[in-house]
Protein backbone atom coordinates (compact mmCIF):
# COMPACT_ATOMS: atom_id res chain seq x y z
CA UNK A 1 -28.36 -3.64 27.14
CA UNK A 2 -31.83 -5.64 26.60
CA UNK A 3 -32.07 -4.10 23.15
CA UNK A 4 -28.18 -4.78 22.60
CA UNK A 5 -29.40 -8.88 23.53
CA UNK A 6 -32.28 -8.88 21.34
CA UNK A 7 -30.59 -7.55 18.47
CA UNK A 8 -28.20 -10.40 18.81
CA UNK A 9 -30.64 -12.83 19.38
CA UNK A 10 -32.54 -11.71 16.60
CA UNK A 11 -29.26 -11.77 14.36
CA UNK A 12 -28.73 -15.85 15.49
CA UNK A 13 -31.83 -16.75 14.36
CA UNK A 14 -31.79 -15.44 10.59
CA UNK A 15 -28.10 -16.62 10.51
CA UNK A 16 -28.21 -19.92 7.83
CA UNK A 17 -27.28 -23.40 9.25
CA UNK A 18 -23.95 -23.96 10.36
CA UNK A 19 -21.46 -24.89 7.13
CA UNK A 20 -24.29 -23.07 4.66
CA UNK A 21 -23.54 -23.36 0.67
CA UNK A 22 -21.54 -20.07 -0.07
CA UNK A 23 -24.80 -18.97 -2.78
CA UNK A 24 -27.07 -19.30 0.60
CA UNK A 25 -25.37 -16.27 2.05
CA UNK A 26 -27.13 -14.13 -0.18
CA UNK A 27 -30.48 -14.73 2.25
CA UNK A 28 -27.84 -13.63 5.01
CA UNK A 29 -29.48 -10.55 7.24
CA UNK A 30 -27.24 -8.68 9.56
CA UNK A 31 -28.11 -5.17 10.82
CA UNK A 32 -28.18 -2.35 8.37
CA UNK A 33 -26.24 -4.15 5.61
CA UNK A 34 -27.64 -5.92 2.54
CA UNK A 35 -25.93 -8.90 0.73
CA UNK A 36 -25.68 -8.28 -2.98
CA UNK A 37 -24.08 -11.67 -4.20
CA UNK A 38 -23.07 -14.85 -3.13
CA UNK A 39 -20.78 -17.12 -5.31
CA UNK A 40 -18.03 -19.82 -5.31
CA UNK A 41 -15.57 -18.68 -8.03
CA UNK A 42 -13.42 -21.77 -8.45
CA UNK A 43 -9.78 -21.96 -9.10
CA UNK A 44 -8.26 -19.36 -11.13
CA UNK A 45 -11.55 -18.07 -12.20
CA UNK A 46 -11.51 -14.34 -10.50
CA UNK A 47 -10.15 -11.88 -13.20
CA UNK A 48 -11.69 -8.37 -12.21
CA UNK A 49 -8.89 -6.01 -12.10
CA UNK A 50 -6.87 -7.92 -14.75
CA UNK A 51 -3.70 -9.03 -12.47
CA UNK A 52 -1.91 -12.36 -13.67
CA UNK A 53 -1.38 -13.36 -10.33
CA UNK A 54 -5.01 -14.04 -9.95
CA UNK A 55 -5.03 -17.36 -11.96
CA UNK A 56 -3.50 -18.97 -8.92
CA UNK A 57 -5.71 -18.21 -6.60
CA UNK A 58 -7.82 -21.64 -5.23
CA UNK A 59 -11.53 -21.69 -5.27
CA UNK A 60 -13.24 -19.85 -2.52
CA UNK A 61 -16.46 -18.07 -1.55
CA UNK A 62 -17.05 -14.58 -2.42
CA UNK A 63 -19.56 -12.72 -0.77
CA UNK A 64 -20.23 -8.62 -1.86
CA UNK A 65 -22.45 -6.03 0.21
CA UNK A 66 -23.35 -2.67 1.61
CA UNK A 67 -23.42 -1.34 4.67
CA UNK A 68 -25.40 1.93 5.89
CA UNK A 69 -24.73 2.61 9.27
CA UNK A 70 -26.48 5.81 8.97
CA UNK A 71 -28.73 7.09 6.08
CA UNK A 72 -25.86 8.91 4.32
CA UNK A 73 -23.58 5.58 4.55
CA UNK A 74 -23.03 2.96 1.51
CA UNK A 75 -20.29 1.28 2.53
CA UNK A 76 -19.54 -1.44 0.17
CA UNK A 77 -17.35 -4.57 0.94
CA UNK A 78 -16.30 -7.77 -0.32
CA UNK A 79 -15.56 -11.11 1.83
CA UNK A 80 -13.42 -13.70 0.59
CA UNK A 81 -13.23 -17.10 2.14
CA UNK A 82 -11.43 -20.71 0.36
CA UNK A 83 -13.51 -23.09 -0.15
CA UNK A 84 -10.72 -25.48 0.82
CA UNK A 85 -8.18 -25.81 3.96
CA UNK A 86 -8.87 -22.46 5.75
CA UNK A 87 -6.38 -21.94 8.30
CA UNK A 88 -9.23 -20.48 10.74
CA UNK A 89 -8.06 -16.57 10.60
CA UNK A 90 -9.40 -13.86 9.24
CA UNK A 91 -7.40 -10.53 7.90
CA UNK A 92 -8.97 -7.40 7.28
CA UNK A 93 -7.23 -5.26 4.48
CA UNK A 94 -6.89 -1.62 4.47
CA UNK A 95 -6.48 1.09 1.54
CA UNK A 96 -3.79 3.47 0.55
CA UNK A 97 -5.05 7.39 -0.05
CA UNK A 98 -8.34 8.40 -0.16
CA UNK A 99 -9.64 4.79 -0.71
CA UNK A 100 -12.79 4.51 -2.61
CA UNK A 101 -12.57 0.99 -4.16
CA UNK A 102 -11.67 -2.20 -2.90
CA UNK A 103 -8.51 -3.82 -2.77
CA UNK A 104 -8.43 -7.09 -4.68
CA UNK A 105 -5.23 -7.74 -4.37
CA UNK A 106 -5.04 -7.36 -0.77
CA UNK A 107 -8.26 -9.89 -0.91
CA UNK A 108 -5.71 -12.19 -3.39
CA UNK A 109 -2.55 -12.03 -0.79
CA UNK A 110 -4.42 -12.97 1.95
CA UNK A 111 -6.53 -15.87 0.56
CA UNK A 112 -3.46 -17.24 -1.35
CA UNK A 113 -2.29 -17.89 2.19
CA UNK A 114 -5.53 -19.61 3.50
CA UNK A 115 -6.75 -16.60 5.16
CA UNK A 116 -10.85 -15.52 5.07
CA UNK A 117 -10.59 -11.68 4.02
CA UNK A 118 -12.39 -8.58 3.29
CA UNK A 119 -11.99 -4.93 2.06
CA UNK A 120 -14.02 -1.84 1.52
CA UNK A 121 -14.08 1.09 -0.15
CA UNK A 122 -14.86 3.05 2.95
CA UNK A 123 -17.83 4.35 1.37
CA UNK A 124 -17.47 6.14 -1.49
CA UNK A 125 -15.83 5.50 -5.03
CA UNK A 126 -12.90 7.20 -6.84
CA UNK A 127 -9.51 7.93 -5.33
CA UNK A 128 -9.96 11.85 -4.45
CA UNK A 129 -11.68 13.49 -1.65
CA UNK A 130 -14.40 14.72 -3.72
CA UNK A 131 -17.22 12.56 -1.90
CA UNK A 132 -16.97 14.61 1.15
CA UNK A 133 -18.59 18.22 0.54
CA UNK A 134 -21.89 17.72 2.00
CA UNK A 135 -21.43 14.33 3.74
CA UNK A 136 -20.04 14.66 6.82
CA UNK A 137 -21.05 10.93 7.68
CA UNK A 138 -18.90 10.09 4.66
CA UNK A 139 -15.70 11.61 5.98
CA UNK A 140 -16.69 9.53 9.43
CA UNK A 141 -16.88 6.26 7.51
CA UNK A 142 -13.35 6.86 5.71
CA UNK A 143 -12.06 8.20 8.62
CA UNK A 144 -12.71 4.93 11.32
CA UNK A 145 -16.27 3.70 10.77
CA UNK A 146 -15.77 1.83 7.52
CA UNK A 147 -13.45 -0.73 8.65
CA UNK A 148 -15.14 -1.52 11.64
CA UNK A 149 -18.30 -2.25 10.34
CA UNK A 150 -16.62 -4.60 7.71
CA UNK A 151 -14.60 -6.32 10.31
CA UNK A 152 -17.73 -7.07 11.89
CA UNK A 153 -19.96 -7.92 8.95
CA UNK A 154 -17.11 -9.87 7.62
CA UNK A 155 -16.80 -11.91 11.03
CA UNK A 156 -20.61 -12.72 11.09
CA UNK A 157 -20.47 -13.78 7.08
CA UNK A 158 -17.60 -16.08 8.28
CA UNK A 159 -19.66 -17.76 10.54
CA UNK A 160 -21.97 -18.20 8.91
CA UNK A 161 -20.05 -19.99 5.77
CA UNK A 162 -17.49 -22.33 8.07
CA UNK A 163 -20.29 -22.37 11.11
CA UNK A 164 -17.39 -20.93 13.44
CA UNK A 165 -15.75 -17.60 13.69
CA UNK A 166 -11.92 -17.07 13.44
CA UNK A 167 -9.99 -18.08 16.05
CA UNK A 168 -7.93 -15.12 15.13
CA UNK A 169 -8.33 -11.55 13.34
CA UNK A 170 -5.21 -9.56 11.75
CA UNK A 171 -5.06 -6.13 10.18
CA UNK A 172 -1.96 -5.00 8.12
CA UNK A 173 -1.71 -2.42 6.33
CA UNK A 174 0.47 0.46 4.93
CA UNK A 175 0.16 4.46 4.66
CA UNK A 176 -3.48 5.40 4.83
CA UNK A 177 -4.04 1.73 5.78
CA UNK A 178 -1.62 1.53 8.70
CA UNK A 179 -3.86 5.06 9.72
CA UNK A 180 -7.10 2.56 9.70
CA UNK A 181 -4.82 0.16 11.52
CA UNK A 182 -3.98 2.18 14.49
CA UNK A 183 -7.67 3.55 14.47
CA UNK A 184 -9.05 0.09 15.15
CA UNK A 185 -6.07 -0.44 18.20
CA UNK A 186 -7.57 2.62 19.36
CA UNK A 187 -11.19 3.27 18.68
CA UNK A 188 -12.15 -0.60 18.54
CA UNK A 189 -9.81 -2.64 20.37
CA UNK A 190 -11.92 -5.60 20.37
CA UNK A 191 -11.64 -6.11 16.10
CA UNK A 192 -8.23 -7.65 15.67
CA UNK A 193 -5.57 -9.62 17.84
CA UNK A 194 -2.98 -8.51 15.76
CA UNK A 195 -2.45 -5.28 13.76
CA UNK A 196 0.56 -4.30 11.49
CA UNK A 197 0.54 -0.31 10.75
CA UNK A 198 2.93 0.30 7.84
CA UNK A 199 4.15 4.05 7.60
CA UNK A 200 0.81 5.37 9.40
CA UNK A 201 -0.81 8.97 7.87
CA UNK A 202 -2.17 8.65 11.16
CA UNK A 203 -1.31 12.33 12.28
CA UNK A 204 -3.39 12.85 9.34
CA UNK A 205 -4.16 16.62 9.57
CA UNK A 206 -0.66 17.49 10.23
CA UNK A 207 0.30 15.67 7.41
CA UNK A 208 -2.27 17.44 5.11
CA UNK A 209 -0.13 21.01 6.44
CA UNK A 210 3.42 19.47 6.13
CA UNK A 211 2.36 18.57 2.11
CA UNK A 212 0.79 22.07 1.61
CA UNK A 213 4.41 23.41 3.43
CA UNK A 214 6.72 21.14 0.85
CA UNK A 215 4.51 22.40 -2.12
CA UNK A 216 4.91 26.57 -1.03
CA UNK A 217 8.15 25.96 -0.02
CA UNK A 218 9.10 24.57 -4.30
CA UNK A 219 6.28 26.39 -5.85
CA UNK A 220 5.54 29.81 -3.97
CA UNK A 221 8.83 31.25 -6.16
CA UNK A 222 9.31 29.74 -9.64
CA UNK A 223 12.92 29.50 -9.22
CA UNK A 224 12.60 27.87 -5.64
CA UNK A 225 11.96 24.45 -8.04
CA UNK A 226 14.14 21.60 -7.30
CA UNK A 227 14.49 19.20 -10.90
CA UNK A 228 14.97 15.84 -10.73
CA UNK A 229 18.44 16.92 -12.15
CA UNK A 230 19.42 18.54 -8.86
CA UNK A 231 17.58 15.81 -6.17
CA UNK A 232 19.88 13.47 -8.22
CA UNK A 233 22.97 15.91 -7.07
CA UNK A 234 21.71 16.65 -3.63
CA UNK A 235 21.10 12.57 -3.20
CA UNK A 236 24.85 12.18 -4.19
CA UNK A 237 26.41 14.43 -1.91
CA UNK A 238 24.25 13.26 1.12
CA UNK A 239 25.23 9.69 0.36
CA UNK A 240 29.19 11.09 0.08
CA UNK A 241 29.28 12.43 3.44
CA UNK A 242 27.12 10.38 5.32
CA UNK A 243 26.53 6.56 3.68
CA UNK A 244 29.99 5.04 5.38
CA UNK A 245 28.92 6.50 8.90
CA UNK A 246 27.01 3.44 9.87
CA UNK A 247 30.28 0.97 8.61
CA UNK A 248 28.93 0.26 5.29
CA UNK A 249 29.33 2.38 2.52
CA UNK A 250 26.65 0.63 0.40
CA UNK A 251 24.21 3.81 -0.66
CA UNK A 252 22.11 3.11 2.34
CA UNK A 253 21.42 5.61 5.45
CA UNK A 254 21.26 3.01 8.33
CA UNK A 255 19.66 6.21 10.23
CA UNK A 256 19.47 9.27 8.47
CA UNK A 257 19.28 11.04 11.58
CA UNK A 258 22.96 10.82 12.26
CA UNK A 259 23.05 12.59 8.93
CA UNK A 260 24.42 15.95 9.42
CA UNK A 261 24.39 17.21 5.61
CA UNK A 262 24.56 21.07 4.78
CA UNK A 263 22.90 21.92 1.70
CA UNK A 264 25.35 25.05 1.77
CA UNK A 265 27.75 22.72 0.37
CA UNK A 266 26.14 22.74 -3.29
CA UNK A 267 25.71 26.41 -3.58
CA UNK A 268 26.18 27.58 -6.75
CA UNK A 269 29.43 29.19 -6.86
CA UNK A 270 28.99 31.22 -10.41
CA UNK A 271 26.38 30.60 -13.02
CA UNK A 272 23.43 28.33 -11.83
CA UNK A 273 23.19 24.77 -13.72
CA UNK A 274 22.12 21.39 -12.94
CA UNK A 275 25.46 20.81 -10.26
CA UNK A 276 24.33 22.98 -7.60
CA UNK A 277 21.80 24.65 -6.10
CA UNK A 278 20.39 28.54 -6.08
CA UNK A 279 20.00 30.44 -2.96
CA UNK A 280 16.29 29.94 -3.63
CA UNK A 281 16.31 26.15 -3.54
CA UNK A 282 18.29 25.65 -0.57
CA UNK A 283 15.90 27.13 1.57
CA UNK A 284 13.22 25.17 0.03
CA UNK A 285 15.66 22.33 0.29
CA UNK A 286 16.11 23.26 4.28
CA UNK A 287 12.29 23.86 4.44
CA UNK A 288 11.64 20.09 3.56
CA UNK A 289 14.49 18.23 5.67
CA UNK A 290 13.15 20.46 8.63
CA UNK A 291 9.52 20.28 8.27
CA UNK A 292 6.88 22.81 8.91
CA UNK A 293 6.85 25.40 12.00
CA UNK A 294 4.34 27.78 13.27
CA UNK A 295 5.17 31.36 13.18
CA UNK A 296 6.06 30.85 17.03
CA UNK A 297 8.72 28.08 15.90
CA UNK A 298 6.53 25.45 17.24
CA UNK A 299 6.67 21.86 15.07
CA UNK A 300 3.99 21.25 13.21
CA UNK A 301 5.06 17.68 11.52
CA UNK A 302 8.15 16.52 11.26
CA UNK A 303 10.20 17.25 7.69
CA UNK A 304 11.50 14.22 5.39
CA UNK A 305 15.16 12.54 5.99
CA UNK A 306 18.20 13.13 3.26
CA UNK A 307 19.22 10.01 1.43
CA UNK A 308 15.49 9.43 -0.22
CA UNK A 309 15.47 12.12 -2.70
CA UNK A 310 15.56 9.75 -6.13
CA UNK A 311 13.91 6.75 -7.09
CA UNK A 312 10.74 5.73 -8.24
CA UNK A 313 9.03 6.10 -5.00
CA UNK A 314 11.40 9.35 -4.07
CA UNK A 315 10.92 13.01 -3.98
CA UNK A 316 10.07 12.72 -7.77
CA UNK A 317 6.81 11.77 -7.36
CA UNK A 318 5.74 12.66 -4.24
CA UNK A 319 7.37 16.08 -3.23
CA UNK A 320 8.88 17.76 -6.50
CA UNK A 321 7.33 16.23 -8.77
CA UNK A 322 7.38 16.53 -12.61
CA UNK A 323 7.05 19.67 -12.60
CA UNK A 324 5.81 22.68 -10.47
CA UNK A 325 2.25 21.20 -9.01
CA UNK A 326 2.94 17.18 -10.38
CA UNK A 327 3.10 15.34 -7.67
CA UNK A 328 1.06 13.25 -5.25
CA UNK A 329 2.05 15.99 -2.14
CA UNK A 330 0.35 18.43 -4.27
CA UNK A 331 -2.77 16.32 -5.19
CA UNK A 332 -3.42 15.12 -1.74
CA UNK A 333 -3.09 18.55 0.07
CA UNK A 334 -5.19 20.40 -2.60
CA UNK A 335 -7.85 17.56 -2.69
CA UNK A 336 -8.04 17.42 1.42
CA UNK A 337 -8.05 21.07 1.79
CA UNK A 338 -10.23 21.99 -0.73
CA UNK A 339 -12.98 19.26 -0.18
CA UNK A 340 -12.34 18.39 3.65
CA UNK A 341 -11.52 22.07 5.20
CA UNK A 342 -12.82 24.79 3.02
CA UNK A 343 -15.66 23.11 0.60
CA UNK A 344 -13.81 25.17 -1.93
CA UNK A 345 -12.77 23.89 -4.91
CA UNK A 346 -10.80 26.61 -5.90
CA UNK A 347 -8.63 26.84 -2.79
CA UNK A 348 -5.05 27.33 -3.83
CA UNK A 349 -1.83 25.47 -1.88
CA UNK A 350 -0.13 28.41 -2.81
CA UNK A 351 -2.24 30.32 -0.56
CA UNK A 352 -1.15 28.27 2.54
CA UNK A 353 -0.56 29.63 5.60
CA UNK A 354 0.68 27.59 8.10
CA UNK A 355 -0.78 28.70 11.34
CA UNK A 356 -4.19 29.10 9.99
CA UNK A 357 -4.32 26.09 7.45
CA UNK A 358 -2.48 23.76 10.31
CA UNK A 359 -5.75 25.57 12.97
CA UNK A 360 -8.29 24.77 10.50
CA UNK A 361 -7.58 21.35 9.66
CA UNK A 362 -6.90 20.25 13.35
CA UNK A 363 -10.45 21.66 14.47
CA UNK A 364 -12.46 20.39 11.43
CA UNK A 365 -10.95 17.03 10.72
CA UNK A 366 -8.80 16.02 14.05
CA UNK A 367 -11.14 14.19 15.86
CA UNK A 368 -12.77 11.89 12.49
CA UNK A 369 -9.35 11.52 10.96
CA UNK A 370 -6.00 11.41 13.10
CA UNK A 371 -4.92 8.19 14.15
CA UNK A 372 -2.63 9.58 17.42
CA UNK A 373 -4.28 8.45 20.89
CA UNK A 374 -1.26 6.76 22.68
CA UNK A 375 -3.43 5.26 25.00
CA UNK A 376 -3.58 1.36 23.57
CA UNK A 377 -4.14 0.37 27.14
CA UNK A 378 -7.55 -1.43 26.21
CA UNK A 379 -5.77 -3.27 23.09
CA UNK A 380 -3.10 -4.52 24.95
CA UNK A 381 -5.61 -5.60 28.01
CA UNK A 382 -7.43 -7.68 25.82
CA UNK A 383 -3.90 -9.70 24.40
CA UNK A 384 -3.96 -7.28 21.47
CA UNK A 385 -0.48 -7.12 19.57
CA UNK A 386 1.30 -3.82 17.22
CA UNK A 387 3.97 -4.23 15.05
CA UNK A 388 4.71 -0.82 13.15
CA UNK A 389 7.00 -0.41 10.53
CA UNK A 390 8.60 2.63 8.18
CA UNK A 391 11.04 2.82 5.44
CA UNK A 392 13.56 5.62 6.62
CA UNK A 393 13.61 6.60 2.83
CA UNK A 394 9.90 7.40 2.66
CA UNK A 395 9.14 10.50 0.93
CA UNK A 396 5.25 10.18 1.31
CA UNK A 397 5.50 10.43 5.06
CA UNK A 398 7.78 11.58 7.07
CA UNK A 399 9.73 8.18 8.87
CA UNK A 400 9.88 10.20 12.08
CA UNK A 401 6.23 11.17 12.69
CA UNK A 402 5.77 6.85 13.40
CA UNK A 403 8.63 7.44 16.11
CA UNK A 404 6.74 10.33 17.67
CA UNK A 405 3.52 7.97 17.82
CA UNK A 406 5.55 4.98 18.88
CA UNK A 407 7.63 7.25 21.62
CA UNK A 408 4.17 8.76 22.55
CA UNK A 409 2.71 5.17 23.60
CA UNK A 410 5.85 4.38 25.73
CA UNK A 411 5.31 7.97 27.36
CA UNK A 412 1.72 7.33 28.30
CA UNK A 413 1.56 3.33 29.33
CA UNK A 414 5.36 3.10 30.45
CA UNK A 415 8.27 1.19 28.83
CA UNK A 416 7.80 -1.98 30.58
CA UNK A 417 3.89 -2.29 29.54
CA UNK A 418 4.30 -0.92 25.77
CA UNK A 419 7.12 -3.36 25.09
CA UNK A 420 4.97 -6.37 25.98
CA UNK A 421 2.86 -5.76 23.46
CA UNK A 422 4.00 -3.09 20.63
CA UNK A 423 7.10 -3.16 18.26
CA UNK A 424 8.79 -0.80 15.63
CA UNK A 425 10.82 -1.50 12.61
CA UNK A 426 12.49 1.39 10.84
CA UNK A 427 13.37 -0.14 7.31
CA UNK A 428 16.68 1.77 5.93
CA UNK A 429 16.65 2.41 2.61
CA UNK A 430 12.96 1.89 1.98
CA UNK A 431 10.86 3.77 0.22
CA UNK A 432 6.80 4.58 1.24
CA UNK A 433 5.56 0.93 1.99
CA UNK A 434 7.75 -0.78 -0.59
CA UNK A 435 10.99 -0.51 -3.07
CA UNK A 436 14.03 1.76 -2.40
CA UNK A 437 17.64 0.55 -2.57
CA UNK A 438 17.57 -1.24 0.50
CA UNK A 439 16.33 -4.33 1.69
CA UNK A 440 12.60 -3.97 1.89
CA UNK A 441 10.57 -7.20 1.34
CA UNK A 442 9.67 -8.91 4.91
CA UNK A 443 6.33 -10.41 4.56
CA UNK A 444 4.03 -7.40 4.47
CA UNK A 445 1.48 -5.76 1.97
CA UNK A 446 0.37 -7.93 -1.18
CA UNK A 447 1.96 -11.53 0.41
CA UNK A 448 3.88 -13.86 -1.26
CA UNK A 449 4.76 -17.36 -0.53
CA UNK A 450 5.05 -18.14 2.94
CA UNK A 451 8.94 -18.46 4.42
CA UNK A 452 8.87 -18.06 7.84
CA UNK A 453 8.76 -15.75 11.48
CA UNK A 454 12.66 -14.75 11.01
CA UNK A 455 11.76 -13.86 7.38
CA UNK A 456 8.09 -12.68 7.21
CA UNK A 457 6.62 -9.68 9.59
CA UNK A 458 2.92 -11.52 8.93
CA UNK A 459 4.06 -14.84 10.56
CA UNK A 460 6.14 -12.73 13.14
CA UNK A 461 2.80 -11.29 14.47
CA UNK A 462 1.24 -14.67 14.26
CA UNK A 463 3.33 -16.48 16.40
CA UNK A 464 3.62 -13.89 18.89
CA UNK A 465 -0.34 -13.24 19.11
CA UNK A 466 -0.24 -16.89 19.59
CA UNK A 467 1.61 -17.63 22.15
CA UNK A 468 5.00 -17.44 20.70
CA UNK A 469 7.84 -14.97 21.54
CA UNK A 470 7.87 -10.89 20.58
CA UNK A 471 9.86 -9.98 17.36
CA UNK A 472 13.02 -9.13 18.10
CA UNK A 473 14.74 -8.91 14.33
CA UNK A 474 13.41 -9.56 10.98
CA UNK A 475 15.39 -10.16 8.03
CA UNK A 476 14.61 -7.96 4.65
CA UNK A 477 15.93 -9.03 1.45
CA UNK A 478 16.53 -7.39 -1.80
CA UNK A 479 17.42 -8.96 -5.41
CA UNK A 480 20.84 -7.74 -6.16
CA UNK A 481 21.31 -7.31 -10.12
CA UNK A 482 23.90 -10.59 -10.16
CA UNK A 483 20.91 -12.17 -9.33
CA UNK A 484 21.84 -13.17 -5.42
CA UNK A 485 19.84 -11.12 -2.80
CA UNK A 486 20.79 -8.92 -0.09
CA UNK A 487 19.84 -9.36 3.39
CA UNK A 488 19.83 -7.47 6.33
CA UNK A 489 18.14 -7.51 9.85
CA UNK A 490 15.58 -4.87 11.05
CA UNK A 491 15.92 -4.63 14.64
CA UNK A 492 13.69 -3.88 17.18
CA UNK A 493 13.48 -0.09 17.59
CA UNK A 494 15.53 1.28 18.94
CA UNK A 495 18.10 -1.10 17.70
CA UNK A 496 19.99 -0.85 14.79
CA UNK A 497 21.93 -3.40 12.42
CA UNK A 498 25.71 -3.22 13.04
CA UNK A 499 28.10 -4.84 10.84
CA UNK A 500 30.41 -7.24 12.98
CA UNK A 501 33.17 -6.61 10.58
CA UNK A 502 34.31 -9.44 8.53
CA UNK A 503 31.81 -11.69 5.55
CA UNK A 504 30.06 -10.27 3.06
CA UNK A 505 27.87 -7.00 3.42
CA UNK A 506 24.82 -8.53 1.61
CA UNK A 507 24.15 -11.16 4.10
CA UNK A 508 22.05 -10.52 7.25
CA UNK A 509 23.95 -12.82 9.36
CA UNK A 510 26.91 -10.72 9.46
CA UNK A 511 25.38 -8.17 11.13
CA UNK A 512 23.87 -7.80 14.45
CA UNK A 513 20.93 -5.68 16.47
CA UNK A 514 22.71 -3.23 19.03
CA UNK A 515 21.62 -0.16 20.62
């Protein structure tokens, strides 16, 4: 405790004046982190990264570093804070995969908005898993340490520029980033006030063996392939027997759980072609919907929902792929495995085995890297508020695995305590973290222009952190290709939107949340 005191004693004192010049922060000395620039970049003058929407950002304060918590550690971060009409918040901003750079637009959303921000790159560069052979401290700081140290490094850099702290800390974030976002509800429950976990990898392991179970399931047998021919088949005849069950046929599954499609229904009756499917795909077809078991028929993860299969953000890229080992399951279960399990780069996916692999991963990685403690009871003690959300379309993650963790936090603190602080929003026809054919933009991820709580997931959380009322519904929109938008409400899970039977089906205020 006394050398807890003096280190924060020592840390006030080499802290500049209150309201210092941005370029004094480079003299700035907090424990085991270096400053490596200060600067004011005024008005439309940041351009790394080449995105247009960067010429409207307003003058603020950016401040780069490096943090090395231990000798092995180099985690580098960037704070952003305007120079002009901060509205006294701060909000941390996560990564997507592996990490390994930071996320500038992120940084550009949340300043746009008046927000003082920061990212990392968790400590290491490049978007694969190849910085962890050798460096176990490394896998710690991508797994949970990164973040925190930049939430705290980015806090004391705040004060120092504005002379004051935040009066309030967010974290939103999506896939990998809503993992980090339920790490720091659960490992440091003292960072943020409010947290938004988009579709969290945070059963991350498990994850790692349901990818390596899609890719043997399509690969293991050349002709267990399914082309992007045949997902566009098997989409259609899910949508035919299931899209009108929720009182809308509009291509959307409201909850693809009520689907009860049969792939049996497109076997190929004579010669195979692109119509139906081979005996050998429709078990690889049932393999994904159901998701991996043990050989004792114990769940291992849960499989992906029909209704997703096509898109740009469908089973295309993600699951199938291109072709036979060209997709982002494939690249993310050989990278982990290889670099994070074995130390082998020439493990093989095709060599999976499902009790071992899924043994393995859990023993070596579990405790660093999975995101699935249910017990928030700290976060919610100290006025802490969780919004998740997950597109039901998502075929990066599978929708239900956020259910499990949600369902798993009700289970352990009670139904009465979880609800007062923690919400979920299943998106329909959403995609992973974004796009789909159903309404899917709400206020989340890069942010736009401000609209308001009913509209926006980000001002949602606000207002409820402070002091305002819980989220009950918030309305998605979509553009529509006359040019008018779709709406719809996302209830509260485990609510659902319910046509009430007469006005149009693209706008939200037709429908209602029931049970």
């Amino acid at each position: 405790m006394k050398a807890r005191l003096l280190s924060l004693l020592m840390l006030a004192l080499t802290m500049p004046a209150a309201g210092a010049t941005c370029e004094s922060l480079k003299e700035l000395k907090l424990p085991d982190t270096k400053i490596l620039t200060a600067q004011t970049v005024p008005a439309g003058g940041f351009t790394q990264g080449g995105s247009a929407s960067f010429a409207s950002l307003p003058a603020f304060c950016r401040v780069t570093g490096s943090i090395s918590p231990t000798p092995d550690s180099d985690i580098r971060f960037e704070v952003w804070m305007p120079s002009d009409g901060w509205n006294g918040r701060f909000h941390g901003v996560g990564n997507g995969g592996f990490a390994g750079s930071i996320s500038y637009p992120g940084l550009a959303g949340a300043l746009a908005r008046g927000y003082a921000t920061a990212s990392t790159d968790t400590g290491h560069s490049g978007g694969n898993a190849m910085f962890a052979p050798g460096h176990p401290e490394k896998v710690v700081d991508y797994g949970h340490r990164a973040i925190h140290e930049m939430t705290g490094k980015a806090k004391a850099v705040i004060r120092a520029f504005y002379g004051d702290g935040p009066k309030y800390s967010y974290f939103s974030s999506c896939s990998n980033g809503g993992r980090q976002a339920l790490m720091e509800a659960q490992r440091y429950p003292g960072d943020y006030d409010g947290i938004i976990a988009g579709a969290p990898a945070n059963y991350f392991t498990r994850i790692l063996s349901g990818f390596a179970w899609n890719m043997q399931a399509t690969m293991a047998d050349p002709e267990s392939y399914i082309s992007a021919a045949k997902l566009k088949v098997i989409e259609s005849a899910v949508v035919a027997a299931c899209d009108a069950k929720d009182g809308v046929a509009d291509g959307v599954l409201d909850d693809p759980r009520q689907c009860k499609f049969d792939p049996e229904v497109l076997r190929c009756r004579e010669a195979a072609n692109d119509d139906c499917l081979t005996d050998k795909q429709i078990t690889a077809l049932k393999k994904i919907y159901a998701g991996p078991r043990d050989s004792k028929g114990r769940q291992i993860t849960a499989g992906f929902e029909p209704g997703g299969e096509t898109g740009p953000g469908g089973w295309g890229g993600w699951i199938t792929g291109t072709a036979p080992g060209k997709s982002q399951q494939h690249f993310f279960s050989t990278q982990a495995f290889s670099n994070m399990v074995y130390n082998n780069p020439a493990w093989d996916v095709k060599s999976f085995r499902v009790d071992e692999e899924s043994r393995l991963a859990d023993e070596r990685l579990a405790g660093v890297l999975n995101a699935t403690d249910p017990d928030l009871s700290a976060f919610r003690a100290r006025g802490g508020r969780l919004i998740l959300y997950h597109g039901w379309n998502d075929a990066a993650l599978p929708a239900r695995n956020t259910i499990d963790y949600y369902n798993s936090v009700i289970a352990r603190l009670g139904a009465r305590h979880a609800g007062s602080f923690m919400r979920l929003f299943m998106v329909p026809g959403m995609q992973h973290c974004a796009g789909g054919p159903g309404p899917n933009s709400f206020g989340v991820m890069v942010m736009g222009p401000k609209t308001d709580p009913e509209h926006d997931l980000t001002l949602a959380l606000e207002r409820w952190v402070e002091g305002g009322p819980a989220p009950e519904q918030i309305i998605a929109s979509r553009p529509l290709p006359n040019g008018a938008k779709r709406t719809r409400p996302l209830c509260s899970y485990p609510k659902v939107a319910r046509y009430k039977g007469t006005g149009s089906t693209d706008d939200a205020a037709n429908f209602t949340c029931q049970r």
